[in-house]
N, C-alpha and C. Protein backbone atom coordinates (compact mmCIF):
# COMPACT_ATOMS: atom_id res chain seq x y z
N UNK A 1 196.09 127.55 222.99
CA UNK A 1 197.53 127.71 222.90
C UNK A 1 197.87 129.19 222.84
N UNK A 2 198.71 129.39 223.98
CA UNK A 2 199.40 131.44 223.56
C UNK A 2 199.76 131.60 222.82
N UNK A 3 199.83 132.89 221.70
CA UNK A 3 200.44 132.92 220.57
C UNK A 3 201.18 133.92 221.16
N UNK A 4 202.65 134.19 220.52
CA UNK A 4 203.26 135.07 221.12
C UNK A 4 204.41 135.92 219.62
N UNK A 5 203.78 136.89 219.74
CA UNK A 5 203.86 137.72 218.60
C UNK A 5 205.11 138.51 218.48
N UNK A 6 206.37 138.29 217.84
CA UNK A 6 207.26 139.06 217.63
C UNK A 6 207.68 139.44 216.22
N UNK A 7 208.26 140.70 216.33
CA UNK A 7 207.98 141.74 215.08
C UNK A 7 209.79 142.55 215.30
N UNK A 8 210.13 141.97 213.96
CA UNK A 8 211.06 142.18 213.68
C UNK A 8 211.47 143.34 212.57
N UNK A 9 212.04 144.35 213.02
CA UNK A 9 212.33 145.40 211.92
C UNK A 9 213.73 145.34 211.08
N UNK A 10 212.84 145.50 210.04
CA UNK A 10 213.66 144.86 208.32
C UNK A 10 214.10 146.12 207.88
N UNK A 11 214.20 147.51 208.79
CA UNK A 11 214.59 148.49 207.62
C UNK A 11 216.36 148.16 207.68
N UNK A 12 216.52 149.74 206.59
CA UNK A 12 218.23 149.10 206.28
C UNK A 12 218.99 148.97 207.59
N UNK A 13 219.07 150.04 208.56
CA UNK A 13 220.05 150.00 209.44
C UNK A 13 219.68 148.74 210.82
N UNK A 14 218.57 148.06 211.00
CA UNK A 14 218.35 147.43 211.18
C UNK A 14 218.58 145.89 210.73
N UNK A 15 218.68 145.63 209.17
CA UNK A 15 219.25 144.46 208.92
C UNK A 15 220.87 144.37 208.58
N UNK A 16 221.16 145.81 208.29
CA UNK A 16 222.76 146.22 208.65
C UNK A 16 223.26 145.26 210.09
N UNK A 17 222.47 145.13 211.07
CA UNK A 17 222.73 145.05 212.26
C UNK A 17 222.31 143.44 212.83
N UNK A 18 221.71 142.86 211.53
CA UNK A 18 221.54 141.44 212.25
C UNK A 18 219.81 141.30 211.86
N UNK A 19 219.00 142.00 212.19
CA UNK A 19 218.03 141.46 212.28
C UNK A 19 217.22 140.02 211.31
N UNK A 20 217.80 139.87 209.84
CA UNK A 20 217.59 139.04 209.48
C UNK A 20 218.05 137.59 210.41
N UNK A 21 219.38 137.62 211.14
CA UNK A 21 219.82 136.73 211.74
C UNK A 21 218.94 136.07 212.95
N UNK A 22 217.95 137.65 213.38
CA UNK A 22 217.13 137.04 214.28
C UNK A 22 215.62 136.52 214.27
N UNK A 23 215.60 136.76 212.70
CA UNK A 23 213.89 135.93 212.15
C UNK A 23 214.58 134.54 212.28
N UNK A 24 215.82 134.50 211.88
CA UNK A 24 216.12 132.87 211.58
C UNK A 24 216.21 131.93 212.68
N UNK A 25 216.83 132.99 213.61
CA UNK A 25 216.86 131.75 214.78
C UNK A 25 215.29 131.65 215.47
N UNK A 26 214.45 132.71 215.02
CA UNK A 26 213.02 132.63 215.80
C UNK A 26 212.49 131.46 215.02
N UNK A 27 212.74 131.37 213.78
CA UNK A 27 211.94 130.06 212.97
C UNK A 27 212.43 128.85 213.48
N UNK A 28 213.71 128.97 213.90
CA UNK A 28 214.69 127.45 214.32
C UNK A 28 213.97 127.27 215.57
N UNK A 29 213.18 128.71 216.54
CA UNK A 29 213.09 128.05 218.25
C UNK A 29 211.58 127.39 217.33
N UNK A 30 210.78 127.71 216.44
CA UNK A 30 209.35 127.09 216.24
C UNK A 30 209.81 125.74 216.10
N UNK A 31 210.58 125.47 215.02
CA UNK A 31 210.71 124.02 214.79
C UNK A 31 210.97 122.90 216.46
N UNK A 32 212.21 123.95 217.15
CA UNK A 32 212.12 123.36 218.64
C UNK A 32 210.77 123.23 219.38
N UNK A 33 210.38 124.16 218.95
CA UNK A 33 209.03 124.09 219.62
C UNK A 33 207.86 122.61 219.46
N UNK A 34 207.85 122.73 218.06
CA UNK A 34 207.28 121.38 217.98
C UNK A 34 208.06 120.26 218.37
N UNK A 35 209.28 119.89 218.82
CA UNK A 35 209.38 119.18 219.09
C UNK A 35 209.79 118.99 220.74
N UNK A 36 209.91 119.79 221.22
CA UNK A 36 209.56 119.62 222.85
C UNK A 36 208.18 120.34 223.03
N UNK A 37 207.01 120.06 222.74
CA UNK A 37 205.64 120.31 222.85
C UNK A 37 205.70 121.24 223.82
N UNK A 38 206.05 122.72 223.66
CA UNK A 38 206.18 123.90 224.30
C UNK A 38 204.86 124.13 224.30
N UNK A 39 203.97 125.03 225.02
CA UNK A 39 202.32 125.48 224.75
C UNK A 39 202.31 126.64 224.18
N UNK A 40 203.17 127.09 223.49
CA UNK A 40 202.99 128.24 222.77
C UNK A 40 203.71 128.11 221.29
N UNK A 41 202.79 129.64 220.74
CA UNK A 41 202.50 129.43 218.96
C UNK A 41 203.14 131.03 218.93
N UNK A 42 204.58 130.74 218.37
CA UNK A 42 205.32 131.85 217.99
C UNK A 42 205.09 132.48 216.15
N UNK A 43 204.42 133.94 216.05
CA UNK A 43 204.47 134.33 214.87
C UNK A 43 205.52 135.44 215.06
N UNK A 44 206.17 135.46 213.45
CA UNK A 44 207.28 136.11 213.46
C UNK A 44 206.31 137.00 212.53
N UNK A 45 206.46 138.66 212.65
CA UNK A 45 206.10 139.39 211.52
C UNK A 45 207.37 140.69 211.19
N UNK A 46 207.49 140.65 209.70
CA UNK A 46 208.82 141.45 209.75
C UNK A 46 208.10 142.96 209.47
N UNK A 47 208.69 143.55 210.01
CA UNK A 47 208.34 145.00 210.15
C UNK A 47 208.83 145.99 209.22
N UNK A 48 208.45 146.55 207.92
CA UNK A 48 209.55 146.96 207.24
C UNK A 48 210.50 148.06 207.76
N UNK A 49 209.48 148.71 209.07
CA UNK A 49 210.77 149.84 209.68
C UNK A 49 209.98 150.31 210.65
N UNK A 50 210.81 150.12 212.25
CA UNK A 50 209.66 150.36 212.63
C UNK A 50 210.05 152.13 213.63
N UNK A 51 210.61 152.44 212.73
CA UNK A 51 211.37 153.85 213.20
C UNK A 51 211.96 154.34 214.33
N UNK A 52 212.17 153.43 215.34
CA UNK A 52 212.49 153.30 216.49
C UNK A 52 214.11 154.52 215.99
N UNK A 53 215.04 153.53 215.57
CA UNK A 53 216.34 154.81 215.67
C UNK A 53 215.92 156.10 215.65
N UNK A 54 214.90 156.62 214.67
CA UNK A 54 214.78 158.01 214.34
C UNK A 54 213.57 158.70 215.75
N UNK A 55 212.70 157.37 216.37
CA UNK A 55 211.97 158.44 217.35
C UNK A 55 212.82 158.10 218.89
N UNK A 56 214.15 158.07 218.96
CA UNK A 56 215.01 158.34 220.30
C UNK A 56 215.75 159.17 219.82
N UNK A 57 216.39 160.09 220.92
CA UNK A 57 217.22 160.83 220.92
C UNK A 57 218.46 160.29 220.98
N UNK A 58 218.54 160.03 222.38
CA UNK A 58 219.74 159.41 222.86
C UNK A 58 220.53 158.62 221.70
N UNK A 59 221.69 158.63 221.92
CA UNK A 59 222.83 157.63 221.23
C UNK A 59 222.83 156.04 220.90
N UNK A 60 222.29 155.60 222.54
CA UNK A 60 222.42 154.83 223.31
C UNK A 60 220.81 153.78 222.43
N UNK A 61 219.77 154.68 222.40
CA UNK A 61 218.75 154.34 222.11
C UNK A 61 218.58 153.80 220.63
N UNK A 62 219.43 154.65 219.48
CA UNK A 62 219.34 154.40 218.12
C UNK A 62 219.65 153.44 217.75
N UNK A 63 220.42 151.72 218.54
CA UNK A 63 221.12 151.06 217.93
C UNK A 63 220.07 150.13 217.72
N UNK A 64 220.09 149.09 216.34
CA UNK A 64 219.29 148.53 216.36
C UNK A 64 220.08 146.67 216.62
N UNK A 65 219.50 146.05 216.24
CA UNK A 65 218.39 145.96 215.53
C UNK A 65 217.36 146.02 216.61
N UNK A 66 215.82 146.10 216.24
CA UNK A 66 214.92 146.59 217.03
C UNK A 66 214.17 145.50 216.95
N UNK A 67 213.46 144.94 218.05
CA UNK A 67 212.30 143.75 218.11
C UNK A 67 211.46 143.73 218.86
N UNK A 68 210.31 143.32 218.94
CA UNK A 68 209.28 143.83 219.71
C UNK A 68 208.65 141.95 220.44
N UNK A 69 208.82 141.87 221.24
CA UNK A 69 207.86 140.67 222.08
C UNK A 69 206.81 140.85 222.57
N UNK A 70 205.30 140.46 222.14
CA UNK A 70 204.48 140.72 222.19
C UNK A 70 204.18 142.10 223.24
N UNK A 71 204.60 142.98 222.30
CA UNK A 71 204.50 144.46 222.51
C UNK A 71 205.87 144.96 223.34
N UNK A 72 206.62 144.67 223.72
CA UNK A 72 207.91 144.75 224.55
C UNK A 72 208.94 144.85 223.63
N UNK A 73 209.80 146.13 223.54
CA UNK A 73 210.38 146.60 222.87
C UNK A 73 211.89 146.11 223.08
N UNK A 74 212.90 145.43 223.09
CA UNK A 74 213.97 144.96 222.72
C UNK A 74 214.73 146.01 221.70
N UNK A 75 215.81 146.45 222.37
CA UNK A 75 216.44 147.41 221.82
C UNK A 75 218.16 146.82 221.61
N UNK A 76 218.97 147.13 220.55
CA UNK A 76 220.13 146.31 220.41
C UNK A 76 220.08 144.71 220.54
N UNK A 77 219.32 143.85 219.52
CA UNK A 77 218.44 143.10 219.88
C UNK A 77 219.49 141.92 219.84
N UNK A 78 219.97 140.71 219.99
CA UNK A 78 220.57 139.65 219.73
C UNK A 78 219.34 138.56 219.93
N UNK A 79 220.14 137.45 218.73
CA UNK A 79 218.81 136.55 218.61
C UNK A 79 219.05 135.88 220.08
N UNK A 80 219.56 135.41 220.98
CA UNK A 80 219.49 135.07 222.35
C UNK A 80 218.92 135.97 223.62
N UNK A 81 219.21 137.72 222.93
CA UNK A 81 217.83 138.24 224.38
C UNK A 81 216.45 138.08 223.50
N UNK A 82 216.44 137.75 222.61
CA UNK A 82 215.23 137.32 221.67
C UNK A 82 214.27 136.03 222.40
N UNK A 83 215.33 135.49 222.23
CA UNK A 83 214.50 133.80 222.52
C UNK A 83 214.37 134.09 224.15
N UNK A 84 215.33 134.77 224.77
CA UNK A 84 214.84 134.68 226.49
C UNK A 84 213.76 135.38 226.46
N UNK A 85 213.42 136.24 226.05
CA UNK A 85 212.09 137.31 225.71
C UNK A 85 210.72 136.20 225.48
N UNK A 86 210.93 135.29 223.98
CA UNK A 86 210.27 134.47 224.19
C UNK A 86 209.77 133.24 225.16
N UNK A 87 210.91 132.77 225.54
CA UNK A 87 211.43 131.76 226.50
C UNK A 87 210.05 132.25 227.67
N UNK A 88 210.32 133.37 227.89
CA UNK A 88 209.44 133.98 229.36
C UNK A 88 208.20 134.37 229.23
N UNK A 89 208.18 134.99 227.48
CA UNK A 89 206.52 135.08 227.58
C UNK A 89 205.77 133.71 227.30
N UNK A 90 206.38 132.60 226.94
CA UNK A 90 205.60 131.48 226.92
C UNK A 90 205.40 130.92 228.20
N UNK A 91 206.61 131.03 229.30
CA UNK A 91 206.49 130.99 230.71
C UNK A 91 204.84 131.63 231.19
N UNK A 92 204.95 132.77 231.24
CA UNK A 92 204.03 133.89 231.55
C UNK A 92 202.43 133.54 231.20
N UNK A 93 202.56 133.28 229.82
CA UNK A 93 201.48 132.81 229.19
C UNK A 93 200.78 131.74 229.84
């Protein structure tokens, strides 16, 4: 089974911005998961910061919240480009 690893950053300006909102809906797609027998094994790991605002320059770049799909960086993150992120690497997988 693929495991497909997303990493969610918990610092402040990051959960200022939602990111707690988007561990939750990642736990809600697992439960979906078991029940339309998807082939993939989603771990959520929360990141306590994963400094992303502070190593961009740009404006554009600092917004968070920040999430990572098995290594794929998601920037201004909403829990729906979340799950398409997942959605595709279980595709892929």
């Amino acid at each position: 089974m693929e495991k497909i690893l997303v990493e969610v950053c918990a610092g402040t300006h990051c959960v200022m911005m939602g990111s707690m909102n988007i561990i939750d809906a990642v736990h809600s797609l697992e439960e979906f998961r078991e029940q339309m027998d998807m082939p993939c094994e989603v771990e959520v790991k929360v990141v306590s910061c994963m400094k992303a605002c502070k190593a961009n320059t740009s404006i554009e770049n600092k917004q968070g919240p920040f999430v990572k799909v098995n290594g794929k960086m998601i920037k201004q993150a909403e829990s729906e480009s979340v799950m398409a992120e997942i959605m595709k690497a279980c595709k892929e997988g």
